[in-house]
N, C-alpha and C. Protein backbone atom coordinates (compact mmCIF):
# COMPACT_ATOMS: atom_id res chain seq x y z
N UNK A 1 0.85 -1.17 0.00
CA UNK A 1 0.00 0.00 0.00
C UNK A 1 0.90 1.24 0.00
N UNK A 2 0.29 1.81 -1.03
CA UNK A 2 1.54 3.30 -1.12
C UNK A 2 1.49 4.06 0.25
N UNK A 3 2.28 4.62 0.48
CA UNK A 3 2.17 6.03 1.99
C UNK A 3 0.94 6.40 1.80
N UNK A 4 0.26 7.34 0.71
CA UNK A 4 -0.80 8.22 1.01
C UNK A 4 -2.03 7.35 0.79
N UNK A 5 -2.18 6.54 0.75
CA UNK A 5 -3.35 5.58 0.89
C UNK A 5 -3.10 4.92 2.54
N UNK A 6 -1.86 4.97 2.87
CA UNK A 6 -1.95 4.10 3.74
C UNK A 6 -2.44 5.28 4.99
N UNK A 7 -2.10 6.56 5.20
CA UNK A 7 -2.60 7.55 5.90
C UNK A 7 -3.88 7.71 5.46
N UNK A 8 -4.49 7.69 4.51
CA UNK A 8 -5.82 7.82 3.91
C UNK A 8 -6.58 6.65 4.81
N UNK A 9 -6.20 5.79 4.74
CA UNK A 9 -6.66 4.40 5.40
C UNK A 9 -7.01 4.35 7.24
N UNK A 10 -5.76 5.43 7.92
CA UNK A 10 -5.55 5.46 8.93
C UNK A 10 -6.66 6.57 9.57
N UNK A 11 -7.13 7.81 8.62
CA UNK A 11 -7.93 8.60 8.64
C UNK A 11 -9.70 7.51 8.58
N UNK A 12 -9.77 7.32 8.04
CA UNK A 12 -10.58 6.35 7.84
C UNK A 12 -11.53 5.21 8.93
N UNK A 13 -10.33 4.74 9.07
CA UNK A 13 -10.29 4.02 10.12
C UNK A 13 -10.62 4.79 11.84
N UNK A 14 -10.23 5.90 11.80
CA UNK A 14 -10.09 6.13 13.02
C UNK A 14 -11.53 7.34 12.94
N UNK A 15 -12.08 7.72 11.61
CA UNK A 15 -13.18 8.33 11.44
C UNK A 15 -12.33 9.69 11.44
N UNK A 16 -13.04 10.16 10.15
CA UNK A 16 -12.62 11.70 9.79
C UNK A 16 -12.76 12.87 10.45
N UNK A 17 -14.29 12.87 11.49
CA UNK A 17 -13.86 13.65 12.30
C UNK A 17 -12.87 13.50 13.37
N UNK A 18 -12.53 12.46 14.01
CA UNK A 18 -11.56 12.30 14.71
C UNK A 18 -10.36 13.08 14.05
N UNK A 19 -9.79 13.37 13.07
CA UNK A 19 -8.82 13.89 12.39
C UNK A 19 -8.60 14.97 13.08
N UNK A 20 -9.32 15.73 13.44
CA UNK A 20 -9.23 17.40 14.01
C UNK A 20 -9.26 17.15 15.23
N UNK A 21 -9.20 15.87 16.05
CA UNK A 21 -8.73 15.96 17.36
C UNK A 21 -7.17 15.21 17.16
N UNK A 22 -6.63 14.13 16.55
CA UNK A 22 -5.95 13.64 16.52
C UNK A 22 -4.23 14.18 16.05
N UNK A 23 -5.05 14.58 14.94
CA UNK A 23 -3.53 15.58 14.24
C UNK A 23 -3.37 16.80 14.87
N UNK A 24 -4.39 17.84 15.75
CA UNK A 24 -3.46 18.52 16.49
C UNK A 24 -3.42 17.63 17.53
N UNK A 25 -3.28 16.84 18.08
CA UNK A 25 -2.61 16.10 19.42
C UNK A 25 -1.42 16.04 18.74
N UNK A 26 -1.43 15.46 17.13
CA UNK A 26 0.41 15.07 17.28
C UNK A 26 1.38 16.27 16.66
N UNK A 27 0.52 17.67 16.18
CA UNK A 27 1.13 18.71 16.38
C UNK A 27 1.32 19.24 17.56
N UNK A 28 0.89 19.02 19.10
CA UNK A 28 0.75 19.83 19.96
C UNK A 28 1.98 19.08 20.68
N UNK A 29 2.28 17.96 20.66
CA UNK A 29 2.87 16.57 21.14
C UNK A 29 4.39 16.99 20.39
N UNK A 30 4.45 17.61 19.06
CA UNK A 30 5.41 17.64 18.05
C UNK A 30 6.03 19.07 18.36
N UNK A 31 5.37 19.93 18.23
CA UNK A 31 5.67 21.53 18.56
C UNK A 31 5.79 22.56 19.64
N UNK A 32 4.35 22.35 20.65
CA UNK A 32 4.19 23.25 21.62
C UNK A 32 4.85 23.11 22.49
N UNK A 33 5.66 24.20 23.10
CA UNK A 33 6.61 24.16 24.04
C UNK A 33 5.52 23.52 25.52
N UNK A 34 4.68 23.73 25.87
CA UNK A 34 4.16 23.35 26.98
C UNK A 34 4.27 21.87 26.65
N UNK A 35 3.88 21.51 26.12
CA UNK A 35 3.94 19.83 25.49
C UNK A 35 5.51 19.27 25.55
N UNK A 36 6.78 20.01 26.01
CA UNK A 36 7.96 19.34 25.86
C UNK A 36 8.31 18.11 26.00
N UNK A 37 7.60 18.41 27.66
CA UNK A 37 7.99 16.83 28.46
C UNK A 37 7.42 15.10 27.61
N UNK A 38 6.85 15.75 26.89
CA UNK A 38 5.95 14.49 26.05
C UNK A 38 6.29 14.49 24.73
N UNK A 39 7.02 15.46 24.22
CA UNK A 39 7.54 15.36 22.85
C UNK A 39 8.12 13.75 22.29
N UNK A 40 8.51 12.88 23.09
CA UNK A 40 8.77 11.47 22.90
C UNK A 40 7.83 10.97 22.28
N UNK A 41 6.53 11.32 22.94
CA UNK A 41 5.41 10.00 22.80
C UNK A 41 5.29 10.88 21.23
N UNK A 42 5.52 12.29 21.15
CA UNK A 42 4.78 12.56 19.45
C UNK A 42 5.83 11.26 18.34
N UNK A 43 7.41 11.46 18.87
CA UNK A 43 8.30 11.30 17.89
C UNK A 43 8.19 9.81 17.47
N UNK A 44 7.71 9.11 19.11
CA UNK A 44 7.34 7.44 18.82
C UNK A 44 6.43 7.05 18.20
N UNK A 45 4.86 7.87 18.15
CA UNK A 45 3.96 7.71 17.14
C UNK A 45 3.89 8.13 15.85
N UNK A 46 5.24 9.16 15.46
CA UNK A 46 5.52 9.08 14.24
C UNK A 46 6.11 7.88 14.00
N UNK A 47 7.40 8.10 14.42
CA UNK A 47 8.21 6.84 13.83
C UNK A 47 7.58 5.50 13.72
N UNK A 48 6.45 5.18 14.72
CA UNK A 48 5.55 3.71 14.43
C UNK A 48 5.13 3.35 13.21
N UNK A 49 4.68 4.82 13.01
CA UNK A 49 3.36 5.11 11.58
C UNK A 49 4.42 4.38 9.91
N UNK A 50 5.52 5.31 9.92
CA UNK A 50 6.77 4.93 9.21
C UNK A 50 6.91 4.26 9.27
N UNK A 51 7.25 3.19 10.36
CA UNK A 51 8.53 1.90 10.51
C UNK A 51 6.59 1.05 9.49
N UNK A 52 5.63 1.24 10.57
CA UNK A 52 4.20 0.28 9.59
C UNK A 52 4.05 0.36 8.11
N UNK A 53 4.84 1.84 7.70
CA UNK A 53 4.54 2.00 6.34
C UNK A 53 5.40 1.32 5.67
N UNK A 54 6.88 1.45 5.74
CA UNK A 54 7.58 0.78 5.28
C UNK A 54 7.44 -0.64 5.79
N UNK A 55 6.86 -1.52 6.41
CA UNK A 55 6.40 -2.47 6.56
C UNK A 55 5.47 -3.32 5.64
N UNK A 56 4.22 -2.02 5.11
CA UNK A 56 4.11 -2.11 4.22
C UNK A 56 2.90 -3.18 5.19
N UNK A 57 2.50 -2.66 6.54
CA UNK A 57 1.51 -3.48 7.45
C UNK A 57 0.07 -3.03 6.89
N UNK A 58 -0.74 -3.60 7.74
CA UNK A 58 -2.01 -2.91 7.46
C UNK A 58 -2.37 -2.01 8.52
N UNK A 59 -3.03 -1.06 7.50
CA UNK A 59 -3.58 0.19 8.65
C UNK A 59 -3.62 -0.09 10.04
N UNK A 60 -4.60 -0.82 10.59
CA UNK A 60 -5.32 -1.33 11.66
C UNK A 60 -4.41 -1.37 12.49
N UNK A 61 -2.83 -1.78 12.37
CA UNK A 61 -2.00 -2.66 13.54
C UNK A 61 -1.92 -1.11 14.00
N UNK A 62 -1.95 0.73 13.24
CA UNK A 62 -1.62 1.54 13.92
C UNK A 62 -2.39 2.17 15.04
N UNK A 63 -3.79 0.95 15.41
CA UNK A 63 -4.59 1.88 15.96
C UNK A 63 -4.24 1.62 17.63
N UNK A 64 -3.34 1.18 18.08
CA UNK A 64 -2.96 1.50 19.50
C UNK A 64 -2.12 2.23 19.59
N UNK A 65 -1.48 3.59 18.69
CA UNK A 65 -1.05 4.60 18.81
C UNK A 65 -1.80 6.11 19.00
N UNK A 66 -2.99 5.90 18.41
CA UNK A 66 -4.04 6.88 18.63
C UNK A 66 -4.60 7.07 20.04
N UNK A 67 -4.85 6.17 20.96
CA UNK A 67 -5.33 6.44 22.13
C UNK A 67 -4.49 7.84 22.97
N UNK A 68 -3.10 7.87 22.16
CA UNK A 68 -1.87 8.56 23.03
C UNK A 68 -2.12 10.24 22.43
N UNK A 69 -2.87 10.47 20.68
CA UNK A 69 -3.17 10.98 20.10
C UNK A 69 -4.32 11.84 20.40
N UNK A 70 -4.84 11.10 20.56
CA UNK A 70 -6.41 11.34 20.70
C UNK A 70 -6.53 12.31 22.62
N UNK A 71 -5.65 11.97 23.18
CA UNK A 71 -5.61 12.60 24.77
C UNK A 71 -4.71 14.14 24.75
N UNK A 72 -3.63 13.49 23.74
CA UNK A 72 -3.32 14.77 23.43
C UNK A 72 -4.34 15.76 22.65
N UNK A 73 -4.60 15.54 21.63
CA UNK A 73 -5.73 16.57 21.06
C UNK A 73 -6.91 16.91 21.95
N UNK A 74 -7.07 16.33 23.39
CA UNK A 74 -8.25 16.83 23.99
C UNK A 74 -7.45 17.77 25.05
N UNK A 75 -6.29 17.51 25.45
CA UNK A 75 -5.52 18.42 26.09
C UNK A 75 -5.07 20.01 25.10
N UNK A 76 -4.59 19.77 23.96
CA UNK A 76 -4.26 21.13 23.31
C UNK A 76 -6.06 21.94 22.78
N UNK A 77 -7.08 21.04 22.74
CA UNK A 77 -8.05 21.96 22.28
C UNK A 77 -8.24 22.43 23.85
N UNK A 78 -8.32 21.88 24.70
CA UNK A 78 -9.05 22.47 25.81
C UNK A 78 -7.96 23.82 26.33
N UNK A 79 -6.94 23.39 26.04
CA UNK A 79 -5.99 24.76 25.91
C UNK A 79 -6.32 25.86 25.10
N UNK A 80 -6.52 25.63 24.23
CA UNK A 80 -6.93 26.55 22.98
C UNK A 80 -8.17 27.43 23.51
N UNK A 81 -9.35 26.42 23.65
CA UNK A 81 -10.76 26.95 23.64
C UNK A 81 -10.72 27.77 25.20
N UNK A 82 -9.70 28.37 26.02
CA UNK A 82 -9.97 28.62 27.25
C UNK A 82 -10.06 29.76 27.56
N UNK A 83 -9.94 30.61 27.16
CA UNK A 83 -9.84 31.79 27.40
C UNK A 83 -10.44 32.52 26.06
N UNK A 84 -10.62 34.03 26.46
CA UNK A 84 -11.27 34.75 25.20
C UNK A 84 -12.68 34.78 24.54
N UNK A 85 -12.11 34.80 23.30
CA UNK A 85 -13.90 34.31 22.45
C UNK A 85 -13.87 32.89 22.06
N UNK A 86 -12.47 32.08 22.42
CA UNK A 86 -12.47 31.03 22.10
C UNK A 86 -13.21 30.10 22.68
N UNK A 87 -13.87 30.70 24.19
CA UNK A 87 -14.56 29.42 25.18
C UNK A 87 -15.97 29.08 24.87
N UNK A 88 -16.57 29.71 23.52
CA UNK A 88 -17.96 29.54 23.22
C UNK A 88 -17.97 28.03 22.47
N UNK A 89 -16.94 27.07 21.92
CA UNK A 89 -17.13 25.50 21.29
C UNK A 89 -17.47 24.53 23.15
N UNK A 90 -17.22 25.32 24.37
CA UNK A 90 -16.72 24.58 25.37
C UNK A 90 -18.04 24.52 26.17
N UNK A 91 -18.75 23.54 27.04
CA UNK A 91 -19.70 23.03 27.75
C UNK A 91 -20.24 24.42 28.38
N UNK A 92 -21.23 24.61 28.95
CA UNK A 92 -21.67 25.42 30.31
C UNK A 92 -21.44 25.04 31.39
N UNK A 93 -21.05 25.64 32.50
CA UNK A 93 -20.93 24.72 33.71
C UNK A 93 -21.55 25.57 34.66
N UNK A 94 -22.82 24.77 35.17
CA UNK A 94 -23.67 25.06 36.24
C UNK A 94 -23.31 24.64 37.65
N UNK A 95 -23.13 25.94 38.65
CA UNK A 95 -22.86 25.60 39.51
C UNK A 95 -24.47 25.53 40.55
């Protein structure tokens, strides 16, 4: 399976909206200085994705890397959405 089918596949699989929580987890994991201490787990779920591609595996074996993905992207949106005009995507909270 070529690379961009095989990310196509991984999108897929993990459901397209998930995409906009997942890929900023592994930009936030990859870039944001607050995120340092964890910059590992971004570089290991790249390099998995790679070492599977050139493997030449099937999609599926990558989906116990997303759980690590997926926590990150709920950590950098809830960062994001916190302050400002940004807190109107975020719950009400009734006290």
């Amino acid at each position: 399976m070529p690379p961009l089918a095989f990310v196509g596949e991984l999108v897929l699989e993990q459901h397209p909206v998930n995409l906009l929580v997942w890929s900023v987890g592994l930009c936030w994991l990859l870039f944001a200085a607050r995120a340092r201490p964890f910059r590992l787990l971004g570089l290991v779920v790249v390099f998995g994705i790679v070492l599977l591609m050139l493997q030449r595996a099937k999609p599926y074996y990558a989906a116990g890397l997303f759980p690590v993905l997926l926590a990150a992207g709920a950590c950098a949106w809830e960062g994001f959405t916190s302050n400002g005009w940004r807190r109107w995507p975020r719950s009400r909270r009734r006290r």
